[in-house]
N, C-alpha and C. Protein backbone atom coordinates (compact mmCIF):
# COMPACT_ATOMS: atom_id res chain seq x y z
N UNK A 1 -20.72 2.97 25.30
CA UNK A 1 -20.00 2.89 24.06
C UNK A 1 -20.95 3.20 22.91
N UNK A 2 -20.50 3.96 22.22
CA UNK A 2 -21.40 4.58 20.82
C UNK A 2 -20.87 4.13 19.93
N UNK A 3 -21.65 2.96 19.14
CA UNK A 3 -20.86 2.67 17.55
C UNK A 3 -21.70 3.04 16.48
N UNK A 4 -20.34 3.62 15.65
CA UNK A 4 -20.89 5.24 14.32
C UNK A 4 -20.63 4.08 13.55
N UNK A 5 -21.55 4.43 12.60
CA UNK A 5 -21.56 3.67 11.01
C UNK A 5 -20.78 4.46 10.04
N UNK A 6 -19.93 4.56 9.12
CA UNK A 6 -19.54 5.60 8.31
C UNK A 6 -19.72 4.71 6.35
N UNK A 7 -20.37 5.69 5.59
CA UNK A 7 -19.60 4.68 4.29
C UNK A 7 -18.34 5.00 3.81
N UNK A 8 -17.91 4.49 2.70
CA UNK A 8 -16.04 4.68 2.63
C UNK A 8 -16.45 6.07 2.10
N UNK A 9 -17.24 6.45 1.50
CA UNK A 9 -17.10 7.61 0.82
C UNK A 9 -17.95 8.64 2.25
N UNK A 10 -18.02 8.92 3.32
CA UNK A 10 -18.14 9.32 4.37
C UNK A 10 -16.74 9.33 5.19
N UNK A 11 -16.30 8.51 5.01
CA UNK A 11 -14.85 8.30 5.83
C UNK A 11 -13.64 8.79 4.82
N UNK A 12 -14.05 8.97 3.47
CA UNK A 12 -12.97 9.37 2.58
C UNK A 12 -12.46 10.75 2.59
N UNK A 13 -14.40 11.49 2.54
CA UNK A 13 -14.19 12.84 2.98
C UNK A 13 -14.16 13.41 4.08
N UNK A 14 -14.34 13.00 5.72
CA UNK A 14 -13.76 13.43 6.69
C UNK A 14 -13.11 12.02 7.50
N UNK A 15 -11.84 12.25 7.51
CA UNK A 15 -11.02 11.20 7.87
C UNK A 15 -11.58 11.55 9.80
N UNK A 16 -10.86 12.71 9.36
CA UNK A 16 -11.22 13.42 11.29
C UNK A 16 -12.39 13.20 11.83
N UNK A 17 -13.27 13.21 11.37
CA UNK A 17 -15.22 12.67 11.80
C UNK A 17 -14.75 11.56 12.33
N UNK A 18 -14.72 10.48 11.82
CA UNK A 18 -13.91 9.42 11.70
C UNK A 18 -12.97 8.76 13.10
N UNK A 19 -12.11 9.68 13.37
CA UNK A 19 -11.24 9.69 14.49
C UNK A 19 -11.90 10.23 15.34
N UNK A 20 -12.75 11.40 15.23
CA UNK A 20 -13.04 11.41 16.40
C UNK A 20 -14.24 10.77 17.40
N UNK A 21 -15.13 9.78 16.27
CA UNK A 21 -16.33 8.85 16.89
C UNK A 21 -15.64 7.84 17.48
N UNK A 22 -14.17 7.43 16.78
CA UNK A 22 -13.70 6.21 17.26
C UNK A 22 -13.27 6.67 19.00
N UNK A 23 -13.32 7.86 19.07
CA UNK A 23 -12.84 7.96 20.64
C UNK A 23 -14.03 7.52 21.91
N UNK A 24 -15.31 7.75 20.99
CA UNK A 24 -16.73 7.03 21.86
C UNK A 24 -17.09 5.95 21.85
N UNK A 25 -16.49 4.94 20.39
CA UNK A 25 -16.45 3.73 20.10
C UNK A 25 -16.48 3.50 19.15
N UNK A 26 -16.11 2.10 18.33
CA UNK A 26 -15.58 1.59 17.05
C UNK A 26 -17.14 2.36 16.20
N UNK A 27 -16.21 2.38 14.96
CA UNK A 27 -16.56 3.52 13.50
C UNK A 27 -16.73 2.29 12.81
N UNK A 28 -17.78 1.48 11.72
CA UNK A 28 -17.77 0.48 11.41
C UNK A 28 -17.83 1.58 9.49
N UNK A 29 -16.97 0.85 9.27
CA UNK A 29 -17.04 1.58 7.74
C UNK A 29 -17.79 0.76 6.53
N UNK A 30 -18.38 1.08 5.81
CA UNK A 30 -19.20 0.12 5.05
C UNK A 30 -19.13 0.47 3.15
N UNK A 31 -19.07 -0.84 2.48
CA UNK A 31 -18.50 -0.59 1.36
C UNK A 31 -19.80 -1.31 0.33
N UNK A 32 -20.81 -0.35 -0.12
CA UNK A 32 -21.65 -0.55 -0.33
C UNK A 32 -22.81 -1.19 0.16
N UNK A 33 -22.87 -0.84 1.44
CA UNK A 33 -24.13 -0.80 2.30
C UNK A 33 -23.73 -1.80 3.52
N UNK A 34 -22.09 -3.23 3.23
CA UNK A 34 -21.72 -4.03 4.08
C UNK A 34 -20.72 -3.66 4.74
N UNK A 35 -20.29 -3.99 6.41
CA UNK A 35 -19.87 -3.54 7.03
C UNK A 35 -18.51 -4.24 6.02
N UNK A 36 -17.57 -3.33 6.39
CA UNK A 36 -15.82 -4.00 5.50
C UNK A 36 -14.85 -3.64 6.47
N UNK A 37 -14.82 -2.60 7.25
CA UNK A 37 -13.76 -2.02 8.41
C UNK A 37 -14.21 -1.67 9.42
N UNK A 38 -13.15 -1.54 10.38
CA UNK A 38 -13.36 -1.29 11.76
C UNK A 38 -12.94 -0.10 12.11
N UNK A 39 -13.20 0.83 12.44
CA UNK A 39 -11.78 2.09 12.94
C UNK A 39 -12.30 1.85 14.63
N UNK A 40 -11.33 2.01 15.25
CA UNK A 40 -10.76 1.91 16.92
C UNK A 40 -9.70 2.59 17.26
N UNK A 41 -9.53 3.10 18.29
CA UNK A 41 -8.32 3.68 18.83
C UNK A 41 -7.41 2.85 19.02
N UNK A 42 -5.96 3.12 19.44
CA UNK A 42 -4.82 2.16 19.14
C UNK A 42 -5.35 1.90 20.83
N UNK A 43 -5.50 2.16 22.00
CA UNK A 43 -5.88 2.00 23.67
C UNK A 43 -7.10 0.29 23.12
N UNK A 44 -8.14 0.93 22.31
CA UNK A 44 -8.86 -0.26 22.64
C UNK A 44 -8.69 -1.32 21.89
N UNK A 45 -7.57 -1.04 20.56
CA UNK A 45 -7.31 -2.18 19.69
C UNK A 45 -6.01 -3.11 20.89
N UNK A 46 -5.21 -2.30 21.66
CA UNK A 46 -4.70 -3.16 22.65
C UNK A 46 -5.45 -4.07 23.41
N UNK A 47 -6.50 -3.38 23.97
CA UNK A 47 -7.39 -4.29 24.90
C UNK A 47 -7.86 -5.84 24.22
N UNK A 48 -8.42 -5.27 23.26
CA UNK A 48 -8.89 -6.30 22.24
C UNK A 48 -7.71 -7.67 22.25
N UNK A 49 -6.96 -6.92 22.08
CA UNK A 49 -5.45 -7.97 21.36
C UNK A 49 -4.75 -8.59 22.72
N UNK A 50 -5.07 -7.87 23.95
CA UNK A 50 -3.93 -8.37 25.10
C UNK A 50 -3.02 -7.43 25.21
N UNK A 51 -2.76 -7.00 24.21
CA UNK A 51 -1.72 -5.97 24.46
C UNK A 51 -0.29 -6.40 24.52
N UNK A 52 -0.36 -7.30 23.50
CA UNK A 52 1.09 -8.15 22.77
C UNK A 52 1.63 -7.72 21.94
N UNK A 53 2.99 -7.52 22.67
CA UNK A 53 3.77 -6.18 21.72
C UNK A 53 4.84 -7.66 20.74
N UNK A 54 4.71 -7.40 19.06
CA UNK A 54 5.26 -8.41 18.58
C UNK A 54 6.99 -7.85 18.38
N UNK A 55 8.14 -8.95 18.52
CA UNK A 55 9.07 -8.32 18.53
C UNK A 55 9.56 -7.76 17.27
N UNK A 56 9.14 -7.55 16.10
CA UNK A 56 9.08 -7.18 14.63
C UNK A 56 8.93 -5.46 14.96
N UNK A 57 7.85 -5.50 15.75
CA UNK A 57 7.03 -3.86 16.20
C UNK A 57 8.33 -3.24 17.11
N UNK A 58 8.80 -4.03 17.91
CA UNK A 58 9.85 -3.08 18.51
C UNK A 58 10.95 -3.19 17.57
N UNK A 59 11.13 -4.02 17.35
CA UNK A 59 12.57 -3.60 16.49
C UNK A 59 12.49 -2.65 15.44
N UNK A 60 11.02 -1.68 14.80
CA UNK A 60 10.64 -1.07 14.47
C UNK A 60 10.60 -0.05 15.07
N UNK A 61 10.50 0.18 16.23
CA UNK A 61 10.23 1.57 17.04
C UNK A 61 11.73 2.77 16.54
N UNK A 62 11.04 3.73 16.94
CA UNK A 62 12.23 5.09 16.16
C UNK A 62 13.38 5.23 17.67
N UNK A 63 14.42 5.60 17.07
CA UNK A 63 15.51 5.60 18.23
C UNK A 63 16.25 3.83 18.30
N UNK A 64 15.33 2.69 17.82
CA UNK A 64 15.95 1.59 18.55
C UNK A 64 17.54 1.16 17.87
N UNK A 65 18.46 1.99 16.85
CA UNK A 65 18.94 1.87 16.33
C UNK A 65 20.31 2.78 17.51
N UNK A 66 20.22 3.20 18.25
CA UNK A 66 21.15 3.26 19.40
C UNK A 66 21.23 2.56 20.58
N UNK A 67 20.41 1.93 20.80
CA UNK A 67 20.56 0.70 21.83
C UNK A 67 21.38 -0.22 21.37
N UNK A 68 22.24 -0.88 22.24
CA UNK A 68 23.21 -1.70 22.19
C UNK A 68 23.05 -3.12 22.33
N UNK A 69 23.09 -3.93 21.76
CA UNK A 69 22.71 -5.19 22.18
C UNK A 69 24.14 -6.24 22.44
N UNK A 70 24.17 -6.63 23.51
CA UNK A 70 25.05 -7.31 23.99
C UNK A 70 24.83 -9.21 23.67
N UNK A 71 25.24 -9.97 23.18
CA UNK A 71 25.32 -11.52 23.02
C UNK A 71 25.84 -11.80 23.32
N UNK A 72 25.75 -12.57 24.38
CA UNK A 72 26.66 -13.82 25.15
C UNK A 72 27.17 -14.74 24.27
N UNK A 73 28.52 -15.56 24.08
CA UNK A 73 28.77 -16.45 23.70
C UNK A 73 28.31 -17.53 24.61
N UNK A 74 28.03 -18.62 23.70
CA UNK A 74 27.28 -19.63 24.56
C UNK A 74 28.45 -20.71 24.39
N UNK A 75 28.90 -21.20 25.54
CA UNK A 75 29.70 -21.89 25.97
C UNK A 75 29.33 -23.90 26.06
N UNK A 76 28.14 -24.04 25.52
CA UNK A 76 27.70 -25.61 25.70
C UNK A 76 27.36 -25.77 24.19
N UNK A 77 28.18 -26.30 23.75
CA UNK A 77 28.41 -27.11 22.65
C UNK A 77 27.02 -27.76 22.27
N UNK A 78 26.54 -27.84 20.67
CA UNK A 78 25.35 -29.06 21.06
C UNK A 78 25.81 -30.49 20.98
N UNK A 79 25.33 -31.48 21.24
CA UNK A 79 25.49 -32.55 21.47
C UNK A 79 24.54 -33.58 20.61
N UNK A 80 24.95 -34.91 20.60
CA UNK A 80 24.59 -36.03 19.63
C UNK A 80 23.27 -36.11 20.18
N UNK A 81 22.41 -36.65 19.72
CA UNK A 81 21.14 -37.22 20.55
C UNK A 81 20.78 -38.49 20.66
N UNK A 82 20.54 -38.91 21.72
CA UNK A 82 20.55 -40.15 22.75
C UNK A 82 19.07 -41.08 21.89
N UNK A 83 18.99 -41.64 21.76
CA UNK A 83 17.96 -42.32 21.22
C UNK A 83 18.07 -43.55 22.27
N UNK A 84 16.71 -44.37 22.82
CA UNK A 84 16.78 -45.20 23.63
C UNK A 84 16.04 -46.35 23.16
């Protein structure tokens, strides 16, 4: 794994430099000499994370607006609660 240093004004003017170190390993971007960002590929920012898709993100995805969603009526009433 190769990690590139970039400053913002290095990363401002080639975004693509940029993308393409992050494919050898995280691009640490630095905002007056301190590290401030990370750049990573979306593969190893999964790894990182588990790879937990939040349900906000899918209901976001393009197309999900023709899928059909079916709801059951729920048939059990709620009920009082029992205190003992």
């Amino acid at each position: 794994m190769t990690i590139t240093t970039l400053s913002s004004r290095q990363f401002n003017q080639d975004a693509s430099k940029a993308k393409k170190a992050a494919m050898a390993g995280p691009v640490f971007i630095t905002d007056r000499g301190r590290p401030a960002h990370v750049l990573l590929t979306f593969d190893e920012y999964k790894k990182l994370t588990g790879g937990h898709t939040k349900i906000a993100d899918l209901l976001a995805m393009p197309g999900i607006e023709d899928i059909e969603l079916e709801i059951p009526k729920m048939h059990d009433l709620a009920r009082s609660a029992e205190f003992f």
